[in-house]
Protein backbone atom coordinates (compact mmCIF):
# COMPACT_ATOMS: atom_id res chain seq x y z
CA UNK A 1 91.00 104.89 81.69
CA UNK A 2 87.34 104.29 82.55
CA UNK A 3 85.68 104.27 85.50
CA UNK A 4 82.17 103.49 86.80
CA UNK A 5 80.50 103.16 89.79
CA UNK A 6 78.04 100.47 90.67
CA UNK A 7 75.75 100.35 93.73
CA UNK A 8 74.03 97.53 95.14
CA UNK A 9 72.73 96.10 98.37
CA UNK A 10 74.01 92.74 100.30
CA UNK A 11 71.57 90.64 99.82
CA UNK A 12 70.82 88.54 102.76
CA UNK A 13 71.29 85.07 100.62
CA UNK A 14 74.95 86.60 100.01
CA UNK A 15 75.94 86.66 104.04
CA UNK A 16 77.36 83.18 105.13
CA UNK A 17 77.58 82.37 108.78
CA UNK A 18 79.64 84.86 110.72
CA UNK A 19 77.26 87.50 108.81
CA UNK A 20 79.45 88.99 106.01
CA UNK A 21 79.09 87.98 102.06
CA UNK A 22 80.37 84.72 101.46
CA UNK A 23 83.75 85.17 98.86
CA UNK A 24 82.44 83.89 96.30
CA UNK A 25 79.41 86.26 95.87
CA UNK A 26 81.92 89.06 95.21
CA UNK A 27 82.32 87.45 91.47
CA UNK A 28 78.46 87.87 90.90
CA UNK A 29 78.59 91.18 91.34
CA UNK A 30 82.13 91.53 89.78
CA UNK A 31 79.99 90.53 86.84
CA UNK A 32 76.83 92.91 87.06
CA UNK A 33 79.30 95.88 87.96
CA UNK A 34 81.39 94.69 84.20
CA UNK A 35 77.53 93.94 82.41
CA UNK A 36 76.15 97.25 83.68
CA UNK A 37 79.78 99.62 82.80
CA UNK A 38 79.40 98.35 79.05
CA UNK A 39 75.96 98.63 78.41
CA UNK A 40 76.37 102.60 80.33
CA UNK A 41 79.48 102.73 77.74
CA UNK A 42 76.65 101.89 74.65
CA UNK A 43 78.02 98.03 74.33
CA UNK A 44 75.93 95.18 75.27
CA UNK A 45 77.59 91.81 75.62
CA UNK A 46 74.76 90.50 73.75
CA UNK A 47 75.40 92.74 70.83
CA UNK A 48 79.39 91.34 71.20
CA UNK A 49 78.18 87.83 71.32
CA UNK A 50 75.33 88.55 67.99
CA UNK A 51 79.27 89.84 66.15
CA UNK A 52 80.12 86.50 66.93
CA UNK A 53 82.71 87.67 69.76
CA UNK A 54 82.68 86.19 73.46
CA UNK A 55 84.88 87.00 76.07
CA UNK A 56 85.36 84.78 78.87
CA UNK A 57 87.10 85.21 81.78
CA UNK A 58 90.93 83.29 82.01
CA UNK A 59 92.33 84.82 85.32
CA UNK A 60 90.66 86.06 88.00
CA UNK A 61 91.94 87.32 91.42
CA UNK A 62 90.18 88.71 94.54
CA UNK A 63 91.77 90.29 98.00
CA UNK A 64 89.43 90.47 100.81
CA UNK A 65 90.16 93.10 103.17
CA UNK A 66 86.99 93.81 105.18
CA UNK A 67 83.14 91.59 105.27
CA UNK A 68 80.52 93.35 103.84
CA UNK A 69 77.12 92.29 105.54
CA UNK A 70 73.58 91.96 105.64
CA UNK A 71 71.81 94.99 103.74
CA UNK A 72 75.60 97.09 103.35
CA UNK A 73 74.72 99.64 100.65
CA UNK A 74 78.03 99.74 98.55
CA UNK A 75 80.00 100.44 95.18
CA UNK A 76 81.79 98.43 92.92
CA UNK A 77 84.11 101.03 90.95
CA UNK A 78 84.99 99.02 88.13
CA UNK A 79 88.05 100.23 86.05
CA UNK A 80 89.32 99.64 82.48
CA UNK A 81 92.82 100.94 83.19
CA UNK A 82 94.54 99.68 79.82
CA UNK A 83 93.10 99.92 76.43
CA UNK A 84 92.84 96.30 75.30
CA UNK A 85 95.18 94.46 72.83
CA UNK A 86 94.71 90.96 72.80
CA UNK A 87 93.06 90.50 76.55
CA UNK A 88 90.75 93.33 78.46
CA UNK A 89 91.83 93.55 82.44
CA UNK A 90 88.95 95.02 84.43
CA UNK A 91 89.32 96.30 87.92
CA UNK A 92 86.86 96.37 90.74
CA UNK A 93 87.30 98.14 93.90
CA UNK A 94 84.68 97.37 96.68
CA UNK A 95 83.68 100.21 98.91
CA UNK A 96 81.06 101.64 101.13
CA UNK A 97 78.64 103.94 99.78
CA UNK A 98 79.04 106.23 102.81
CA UNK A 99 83.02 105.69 102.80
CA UNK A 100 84.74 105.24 99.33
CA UNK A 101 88.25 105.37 101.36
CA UNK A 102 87.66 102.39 103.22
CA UNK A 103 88.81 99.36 100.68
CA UNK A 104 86.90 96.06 101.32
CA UNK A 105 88.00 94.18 98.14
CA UNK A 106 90.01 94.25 95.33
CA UNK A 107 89.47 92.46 92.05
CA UNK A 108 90.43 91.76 88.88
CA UNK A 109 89.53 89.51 85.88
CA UNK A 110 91.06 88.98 82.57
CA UNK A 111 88.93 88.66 79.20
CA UNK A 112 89.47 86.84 76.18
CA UNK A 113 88.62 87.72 73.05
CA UNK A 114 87.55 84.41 71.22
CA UNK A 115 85.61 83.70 67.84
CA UNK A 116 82.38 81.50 68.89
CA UNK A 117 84.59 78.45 67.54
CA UNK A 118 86.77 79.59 70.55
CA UNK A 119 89.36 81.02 68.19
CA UNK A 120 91.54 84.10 69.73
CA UNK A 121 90.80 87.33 68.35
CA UNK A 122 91.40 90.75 68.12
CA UNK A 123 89.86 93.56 70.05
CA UNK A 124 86.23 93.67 68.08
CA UNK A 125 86.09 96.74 66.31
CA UNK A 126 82.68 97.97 67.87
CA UNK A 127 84.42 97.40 71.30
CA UNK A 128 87.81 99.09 70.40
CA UNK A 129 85.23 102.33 68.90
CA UNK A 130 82.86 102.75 71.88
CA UNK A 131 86.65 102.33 74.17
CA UNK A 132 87.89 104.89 72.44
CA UNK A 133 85.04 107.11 72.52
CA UNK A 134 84.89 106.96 76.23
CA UNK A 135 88.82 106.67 77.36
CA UNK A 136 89.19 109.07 80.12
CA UNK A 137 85.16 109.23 80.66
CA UNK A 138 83.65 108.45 84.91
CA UNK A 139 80.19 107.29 84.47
């Protein structure tokens, strides 16, 4: 498995109108928490997408337990919890800074791997090698 923590403020254009971040903010930083964990892990999805590799997201899924709001300092701990075959599942568990036992979301999105033509693909090699070099590794 690998793990890594992201922190990041609620930003008051995330809050909606009874003052906690509106639902569909927690896939923006779904995304920096994924974009920041590879390029800590020595991958860049730019360098994936200059291989020719993109992986977009086909499933997606989001529980909302408790409303973040205005200013919240918190973590995104954002999981690989199976090495990837055909698909990569990453997991994001949203928590206070000050209370990482108190669950406010869970997440989860499901990556392709497609050919710029859009053709499936295999796990890219330089993905499977830097996976592999950090399996078990808690940035």
């Amino acid at each position: 498995m690998i793990s890594f923590d992201y922190h990041f403020k609620v930003r008051y254009k995330d809050i909606d109108q009874m003052g906690v971040m509106y639902y569909s903010r927690y896939y923006e930083y779904f995304e920096a928490a994924r974009t920041d964990m590879m390029r800590a892990l020595g991958l860049t999805y730019k360098e994936l997408e200059h291989e020719g590799i993109m992986m977009p997201v086909v499933h997606s899924e989001s529980d909302y337990f408790h409303g973040p709001g205005f200013d919240d300092h918190l973590t995104c701990i954002t999981e690989v919890r199976e090495f990837p075959k055909s698909k990569m599942e990453i997991h994001y568990t949203l928590v206070p800074d000050d209370d990482r036992k108190m669950i406010l979301n869970r997440g989860k999105t499901v990556h392709a791997f497609v050919k710029k033509d859009g053709k499936p693909t295999r796990v890219p090699a330089s993905l499977k090698h830097i996976l592999e070099n950090n399996w078990g590794s808690n940035e």
